[in-house]
Protein backbone atom coordinates (compact mmCIF):
# COMPACT_ATOMS: atom_id res chain seq x y z
CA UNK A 1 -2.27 19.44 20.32
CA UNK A 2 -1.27 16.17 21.83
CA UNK A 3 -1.32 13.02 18.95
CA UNK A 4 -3.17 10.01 20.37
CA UNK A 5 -0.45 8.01 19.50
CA UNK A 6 -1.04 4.21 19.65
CA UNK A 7 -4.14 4.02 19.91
CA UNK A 8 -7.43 3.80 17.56
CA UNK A 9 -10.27 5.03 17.58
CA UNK A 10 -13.90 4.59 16.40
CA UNK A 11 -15.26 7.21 14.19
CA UNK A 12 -15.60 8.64 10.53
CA UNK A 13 -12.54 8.67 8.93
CA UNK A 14 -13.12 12.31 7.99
CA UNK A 15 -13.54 13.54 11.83
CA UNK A 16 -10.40 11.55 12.88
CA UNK A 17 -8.32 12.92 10.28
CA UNK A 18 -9.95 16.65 10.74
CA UNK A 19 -8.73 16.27 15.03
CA UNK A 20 -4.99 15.98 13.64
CA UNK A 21 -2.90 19.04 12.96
CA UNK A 22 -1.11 19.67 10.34
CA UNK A 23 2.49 17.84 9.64
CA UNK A 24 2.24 15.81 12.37
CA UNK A 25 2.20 12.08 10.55
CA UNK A 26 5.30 10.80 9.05
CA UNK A 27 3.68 7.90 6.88
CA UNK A 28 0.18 6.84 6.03
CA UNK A 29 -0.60 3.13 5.25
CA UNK A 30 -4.25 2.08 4.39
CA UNK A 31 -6.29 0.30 2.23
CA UNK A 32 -9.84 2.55 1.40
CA UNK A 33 -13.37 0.47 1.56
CA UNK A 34 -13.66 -1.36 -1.77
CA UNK A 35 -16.44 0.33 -4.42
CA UNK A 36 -19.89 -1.31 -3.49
CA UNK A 37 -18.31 -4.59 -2.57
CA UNK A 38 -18.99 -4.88 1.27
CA UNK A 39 -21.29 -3.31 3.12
CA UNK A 40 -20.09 -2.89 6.66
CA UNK A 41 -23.31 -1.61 8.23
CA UNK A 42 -22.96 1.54 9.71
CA UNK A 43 -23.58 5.02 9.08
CA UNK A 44 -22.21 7.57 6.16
CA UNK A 45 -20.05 4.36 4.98
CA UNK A 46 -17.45 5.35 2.74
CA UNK A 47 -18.28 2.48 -0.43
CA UNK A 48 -21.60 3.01 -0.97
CA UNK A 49 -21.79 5.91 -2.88
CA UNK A 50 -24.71 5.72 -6.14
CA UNK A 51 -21.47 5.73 -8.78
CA UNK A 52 -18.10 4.98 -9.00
CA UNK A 53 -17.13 8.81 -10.12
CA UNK A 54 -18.70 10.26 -6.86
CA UNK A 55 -16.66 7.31 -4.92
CA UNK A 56 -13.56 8.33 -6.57
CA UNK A 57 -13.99 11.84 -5.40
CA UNK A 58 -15.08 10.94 -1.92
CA UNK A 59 -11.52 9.09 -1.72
CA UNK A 60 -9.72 12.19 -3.32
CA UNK A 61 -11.37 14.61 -0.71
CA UNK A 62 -10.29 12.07 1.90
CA UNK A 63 -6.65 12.22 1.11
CA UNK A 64 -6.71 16.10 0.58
CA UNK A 65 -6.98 16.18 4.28
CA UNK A 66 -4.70 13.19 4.87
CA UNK A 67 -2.03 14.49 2.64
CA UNK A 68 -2.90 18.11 5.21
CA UNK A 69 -1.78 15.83 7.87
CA UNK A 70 1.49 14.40 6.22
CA UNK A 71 4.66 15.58 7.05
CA UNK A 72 5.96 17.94 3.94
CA UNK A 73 8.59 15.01 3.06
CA UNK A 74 6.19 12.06 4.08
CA UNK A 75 4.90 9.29 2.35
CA UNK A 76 1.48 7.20 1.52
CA UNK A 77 0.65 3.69 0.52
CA UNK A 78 -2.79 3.01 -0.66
CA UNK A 79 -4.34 -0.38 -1.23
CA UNK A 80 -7.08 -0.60 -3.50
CA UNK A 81 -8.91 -3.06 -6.16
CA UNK A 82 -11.31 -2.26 -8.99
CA UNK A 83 -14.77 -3.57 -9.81
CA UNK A 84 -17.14 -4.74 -12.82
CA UNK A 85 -20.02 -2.51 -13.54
CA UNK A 86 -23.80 -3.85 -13.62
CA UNK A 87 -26.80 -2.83 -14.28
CA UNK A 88 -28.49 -0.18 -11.76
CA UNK A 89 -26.55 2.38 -10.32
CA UNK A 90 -23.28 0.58 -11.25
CA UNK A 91 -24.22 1.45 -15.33
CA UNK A 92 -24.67 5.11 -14.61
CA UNK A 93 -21.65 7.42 -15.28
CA UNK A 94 -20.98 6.21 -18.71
CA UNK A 95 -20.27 3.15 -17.71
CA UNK A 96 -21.32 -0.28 -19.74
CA UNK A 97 -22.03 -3.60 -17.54
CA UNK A 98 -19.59 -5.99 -17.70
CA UNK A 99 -16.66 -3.60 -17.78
CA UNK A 100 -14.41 -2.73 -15.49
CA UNK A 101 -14.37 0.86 -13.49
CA UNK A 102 -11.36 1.40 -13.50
CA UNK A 103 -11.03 2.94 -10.16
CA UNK A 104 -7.57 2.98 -9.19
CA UNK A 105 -6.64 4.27 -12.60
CA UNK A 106 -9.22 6.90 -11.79
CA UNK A 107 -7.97 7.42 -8.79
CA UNK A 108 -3.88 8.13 -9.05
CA UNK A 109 -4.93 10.78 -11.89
CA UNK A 110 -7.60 12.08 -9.58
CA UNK A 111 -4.78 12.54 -6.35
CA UNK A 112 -1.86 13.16 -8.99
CA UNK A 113 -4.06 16.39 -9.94
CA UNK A 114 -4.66 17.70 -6.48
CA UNK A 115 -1.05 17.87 -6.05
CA UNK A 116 0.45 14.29 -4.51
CA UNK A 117 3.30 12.79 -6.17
CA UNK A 118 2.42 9.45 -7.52
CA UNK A 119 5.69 7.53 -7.13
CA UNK A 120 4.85 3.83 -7.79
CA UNK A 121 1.96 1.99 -9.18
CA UNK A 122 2.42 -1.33 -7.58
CA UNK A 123 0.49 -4.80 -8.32
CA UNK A 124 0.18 -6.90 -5.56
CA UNK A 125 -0.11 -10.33 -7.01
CA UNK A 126 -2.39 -12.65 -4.51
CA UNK A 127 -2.14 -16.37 -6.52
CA UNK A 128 -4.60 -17.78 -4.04
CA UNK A 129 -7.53 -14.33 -4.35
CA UNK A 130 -11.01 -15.65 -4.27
CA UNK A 131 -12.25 -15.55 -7.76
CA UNK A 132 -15.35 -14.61 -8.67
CA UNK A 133 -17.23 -17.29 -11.33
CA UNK A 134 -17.42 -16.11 -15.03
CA UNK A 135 -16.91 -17.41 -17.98
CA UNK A 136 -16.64 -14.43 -19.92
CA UNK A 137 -13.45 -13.05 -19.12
CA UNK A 138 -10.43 -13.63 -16.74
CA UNK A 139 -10.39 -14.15 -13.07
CA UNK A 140 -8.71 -11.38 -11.11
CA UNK A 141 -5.78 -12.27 -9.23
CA UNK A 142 -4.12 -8.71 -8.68
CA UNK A 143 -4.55 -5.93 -6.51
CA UNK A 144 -3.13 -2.34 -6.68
CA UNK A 145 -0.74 -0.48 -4.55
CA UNK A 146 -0.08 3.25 -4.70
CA UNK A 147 2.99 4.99 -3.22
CA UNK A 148 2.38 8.68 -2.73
CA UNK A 149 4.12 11.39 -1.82
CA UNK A 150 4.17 15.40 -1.37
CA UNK A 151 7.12 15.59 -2.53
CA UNK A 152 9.33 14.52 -5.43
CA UNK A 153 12.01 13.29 -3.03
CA UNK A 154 10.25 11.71 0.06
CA UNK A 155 11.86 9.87 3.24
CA UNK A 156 12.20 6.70 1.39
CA UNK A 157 15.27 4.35 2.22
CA UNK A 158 15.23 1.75 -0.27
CA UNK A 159 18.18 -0.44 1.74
CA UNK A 160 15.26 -1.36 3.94
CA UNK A 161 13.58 -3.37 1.75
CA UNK A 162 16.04 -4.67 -0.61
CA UNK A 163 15.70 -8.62 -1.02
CA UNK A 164 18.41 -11.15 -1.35
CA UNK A 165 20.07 -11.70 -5.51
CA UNK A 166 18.67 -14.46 -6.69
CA UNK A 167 21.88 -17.54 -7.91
CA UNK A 168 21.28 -17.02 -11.59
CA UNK A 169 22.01 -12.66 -10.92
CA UNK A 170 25.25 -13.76 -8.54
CA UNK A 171 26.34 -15.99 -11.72
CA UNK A 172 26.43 -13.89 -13.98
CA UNK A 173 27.81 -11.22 -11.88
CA UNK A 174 30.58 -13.52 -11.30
CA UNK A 175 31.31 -13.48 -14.91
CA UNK A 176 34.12 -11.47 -16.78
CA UNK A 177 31.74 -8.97 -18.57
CA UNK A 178 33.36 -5.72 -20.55
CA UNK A 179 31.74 -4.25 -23.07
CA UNK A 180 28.53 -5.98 -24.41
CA UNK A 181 30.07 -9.15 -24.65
CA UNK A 182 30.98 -11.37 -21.66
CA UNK A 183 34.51 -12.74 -22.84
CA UNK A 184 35.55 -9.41 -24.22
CA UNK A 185 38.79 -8.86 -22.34
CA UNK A 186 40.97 -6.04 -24.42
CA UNK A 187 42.40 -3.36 -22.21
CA UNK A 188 39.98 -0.89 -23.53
CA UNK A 189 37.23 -2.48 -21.59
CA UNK A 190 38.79 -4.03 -18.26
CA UNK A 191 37.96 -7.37 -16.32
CA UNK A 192 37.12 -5.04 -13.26
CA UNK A 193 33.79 -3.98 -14.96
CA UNK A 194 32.26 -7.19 -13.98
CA UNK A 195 33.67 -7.12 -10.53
CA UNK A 196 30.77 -8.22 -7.44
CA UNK A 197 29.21 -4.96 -6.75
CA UNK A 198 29.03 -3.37 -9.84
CA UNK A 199 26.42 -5.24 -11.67
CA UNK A 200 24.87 -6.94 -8.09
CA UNK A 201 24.33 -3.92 -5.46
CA UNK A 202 26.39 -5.58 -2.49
CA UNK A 203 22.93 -5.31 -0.18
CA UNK A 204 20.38 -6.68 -2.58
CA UNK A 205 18.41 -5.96 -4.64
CA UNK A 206 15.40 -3.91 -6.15
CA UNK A 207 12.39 -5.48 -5.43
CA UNK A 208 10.66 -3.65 -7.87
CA UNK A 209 6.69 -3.34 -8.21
CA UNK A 210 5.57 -6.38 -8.81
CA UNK A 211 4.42 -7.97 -5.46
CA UNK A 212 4.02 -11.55 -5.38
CA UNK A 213 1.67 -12.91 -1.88
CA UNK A 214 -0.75 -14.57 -1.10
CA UNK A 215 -3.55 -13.50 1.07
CA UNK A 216 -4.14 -15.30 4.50
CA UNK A 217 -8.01 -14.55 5.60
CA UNK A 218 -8.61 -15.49 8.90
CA UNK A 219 -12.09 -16.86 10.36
CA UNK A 220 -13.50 -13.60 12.33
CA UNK A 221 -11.23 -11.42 10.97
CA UNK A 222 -11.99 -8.40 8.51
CA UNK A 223 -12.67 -9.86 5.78
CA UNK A 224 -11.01 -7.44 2.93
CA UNK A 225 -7.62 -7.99 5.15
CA UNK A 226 -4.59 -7.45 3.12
CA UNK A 227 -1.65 -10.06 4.95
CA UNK A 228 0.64 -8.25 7.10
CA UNK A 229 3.88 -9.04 4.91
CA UNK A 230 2.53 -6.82 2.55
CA UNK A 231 3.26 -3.87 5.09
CA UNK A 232 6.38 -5.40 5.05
CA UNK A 233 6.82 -4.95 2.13
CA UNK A 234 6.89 -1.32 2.32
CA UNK A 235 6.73 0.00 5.74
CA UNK A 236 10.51 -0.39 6.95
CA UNK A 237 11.69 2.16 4.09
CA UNK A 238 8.90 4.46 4.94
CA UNK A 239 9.24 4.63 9.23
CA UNK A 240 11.36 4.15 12.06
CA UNK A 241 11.96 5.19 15.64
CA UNK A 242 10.29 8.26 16.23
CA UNK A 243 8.25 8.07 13.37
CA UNK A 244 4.36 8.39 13.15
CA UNK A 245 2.02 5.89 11.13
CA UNK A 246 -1.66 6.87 10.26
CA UNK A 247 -4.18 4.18 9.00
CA UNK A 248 -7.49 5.90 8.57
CA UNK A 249 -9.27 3.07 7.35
CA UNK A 250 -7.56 0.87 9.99
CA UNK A 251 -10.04 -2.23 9.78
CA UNK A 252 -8.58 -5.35 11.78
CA UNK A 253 -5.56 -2.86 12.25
CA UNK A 254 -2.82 -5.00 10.33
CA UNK A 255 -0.34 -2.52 10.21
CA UNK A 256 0.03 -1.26 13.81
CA UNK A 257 1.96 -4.61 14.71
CA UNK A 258 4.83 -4.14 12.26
CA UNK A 259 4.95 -0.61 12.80
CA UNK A 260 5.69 -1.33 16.52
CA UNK A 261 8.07 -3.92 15.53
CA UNK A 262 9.69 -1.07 13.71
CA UNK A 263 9.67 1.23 17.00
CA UNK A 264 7.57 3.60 15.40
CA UNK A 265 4.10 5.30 17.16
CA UNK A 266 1.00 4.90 15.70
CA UNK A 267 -2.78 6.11 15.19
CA UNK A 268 -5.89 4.54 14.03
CA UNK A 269 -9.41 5.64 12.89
CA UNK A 270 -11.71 3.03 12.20
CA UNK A 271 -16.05 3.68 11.68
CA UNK A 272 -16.99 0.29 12.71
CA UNK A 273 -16.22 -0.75 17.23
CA UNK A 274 -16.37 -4.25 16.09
CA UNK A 275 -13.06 -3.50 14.23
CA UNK A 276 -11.92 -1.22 16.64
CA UNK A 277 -11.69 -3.61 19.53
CA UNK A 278 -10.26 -6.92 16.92
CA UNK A 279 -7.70 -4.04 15.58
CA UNK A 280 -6.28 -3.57 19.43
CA UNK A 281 -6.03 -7.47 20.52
CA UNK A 282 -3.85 -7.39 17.03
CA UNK A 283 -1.85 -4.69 18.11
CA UNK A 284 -1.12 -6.23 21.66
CA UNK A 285 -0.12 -9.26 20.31
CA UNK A 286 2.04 -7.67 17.47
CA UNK A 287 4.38 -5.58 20.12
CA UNK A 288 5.74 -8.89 20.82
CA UNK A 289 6.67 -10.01 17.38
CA UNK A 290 9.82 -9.47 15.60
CA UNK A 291 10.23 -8.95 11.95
CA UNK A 292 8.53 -11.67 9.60
């Protein structure tokens, strides 16, 4: 079966991803319709579901048969956000109004169970996210980001992604460090310990799992966008030349331009032709654009 590599196309996420055969996508990068929050008027919309239990399950069906499409060492990154409960159909389920759902919590358990790997738990900062008005609790400013896998060691190269030391690390790598104690200098515990490079990895480092971003909504765009330095964030360690990315839930197709910048192929399924067609101008224009 021939993959309809870069291109998208406009249907039901669960037709799109039942046309591809198995082990033939190298990375999947999406972010699922929010719980109840939008309501993107079509058909059998995935978000709309009476509770948030029997969303949560639609979403864990949806990647059994995308992790059916992964390659056996291939990787997923899932962005998601929670919700409050109300009255109605969002206080069914054993759920009180006014607290929160606790969806992507429900979620990772739900996927780790049907057999992914759940390797990071990521929160994606956004200092500038629309708040909602309350005075009863805290405005939400965070986001979660999953990184799945099928595997316990997936296609991950972490020298990708690494980001520059910051001056107070290189200072105190600079420092003569032996022992626990920076001036220790018997010959028990050599100078050489505190050599650059062995407390500062020469390339960079970590960036851990705390994402720090803001978002950048644009007029007439999809309007639960996630900014396309996010996929930055992730995306080179993940694919490459030769590679295959699947978003299923493609929306204004944000990720197609860096994985072209990348050199990698890609596929889209998207439920809503309004999308479909915004998604390809962004890809056109992103096959011209280097790396952020």
């Amino acid at each position: 079966m021939t993959l309809p590599l870069n291109q998208i196309i406009c249907c039901d996420v669960r037709e799109g991803l039942a046309s591809l055969p198995d082990e033939s996508v190298d990375v999947i990068f999406t972010s699922p319709p929010y719980w109840t929050k939008r309501d993107y008027g079509v058909l059998n919309q995935i978000g709309r579901e009476p509770t948030h239990l029997e969303f949560v399950n639609t979403l864990a069906d949806i990647f059994d048969d995308a992790r059916r499409v992964l390659k056996p060492r291939g990787t997923a990154v899932a962005v998601i956000d929670d919700t409050y409960a109300k009255g109605g159909r969002r206080g069914r389920a054993g759920l009180k109004p006014g607290e929160l759902c606790l969806i992507p919590q429900r979620l990772s358990i739900a996927l780790q169970e049907r057999g992914w790997w759940v390797i990071n738990y990521c929160i994606w900062y956004a200092p500038n996210k629309l708040p909602h008005p309350t005075s009863r609790r805290l405005v939400n400013k965070y986001e979660t980001v999953f990184l799945l896998a099928k595997h316990y060691r997936p296609d991950f190269e972490l020298g990708e992604i690494r980001e520059p030391h910051s001056e107070v690390s290189l200072r105190r790598n600079e420092r003569r460090w032996a022992g626990n104690h920076y001036h220790r200098t018997d010959p028990h515990k050599p100078k050489e310990l505190g050599s650059p490079g062995r407390m500062c990895h020469p390339d960079g480092k970590n960036p851990g799992d705390v994402i720090v971003l803001p978002t950048n909504p644009t007029g007439g765009e999809h309007t639960a966008i996630f900014p396309e330095a996010l996929v930055w964030k992730f995306l080179p360690a993940l694919a490459g030349p030769g590679k295959v990315v699947l978003d299923p839930f493609c929306g204004s197709g944000t990720v197609f331009p860096v994985a072209a910048a990348l050199g990698a192929d890609w596929i889209g399924f998207d439920i809503n032709p309004d999308y479909v067609k915004l998604a390809y101008q962004k890809a056109q224009v992103g096959l011209f654009r280097g790396t952020p």
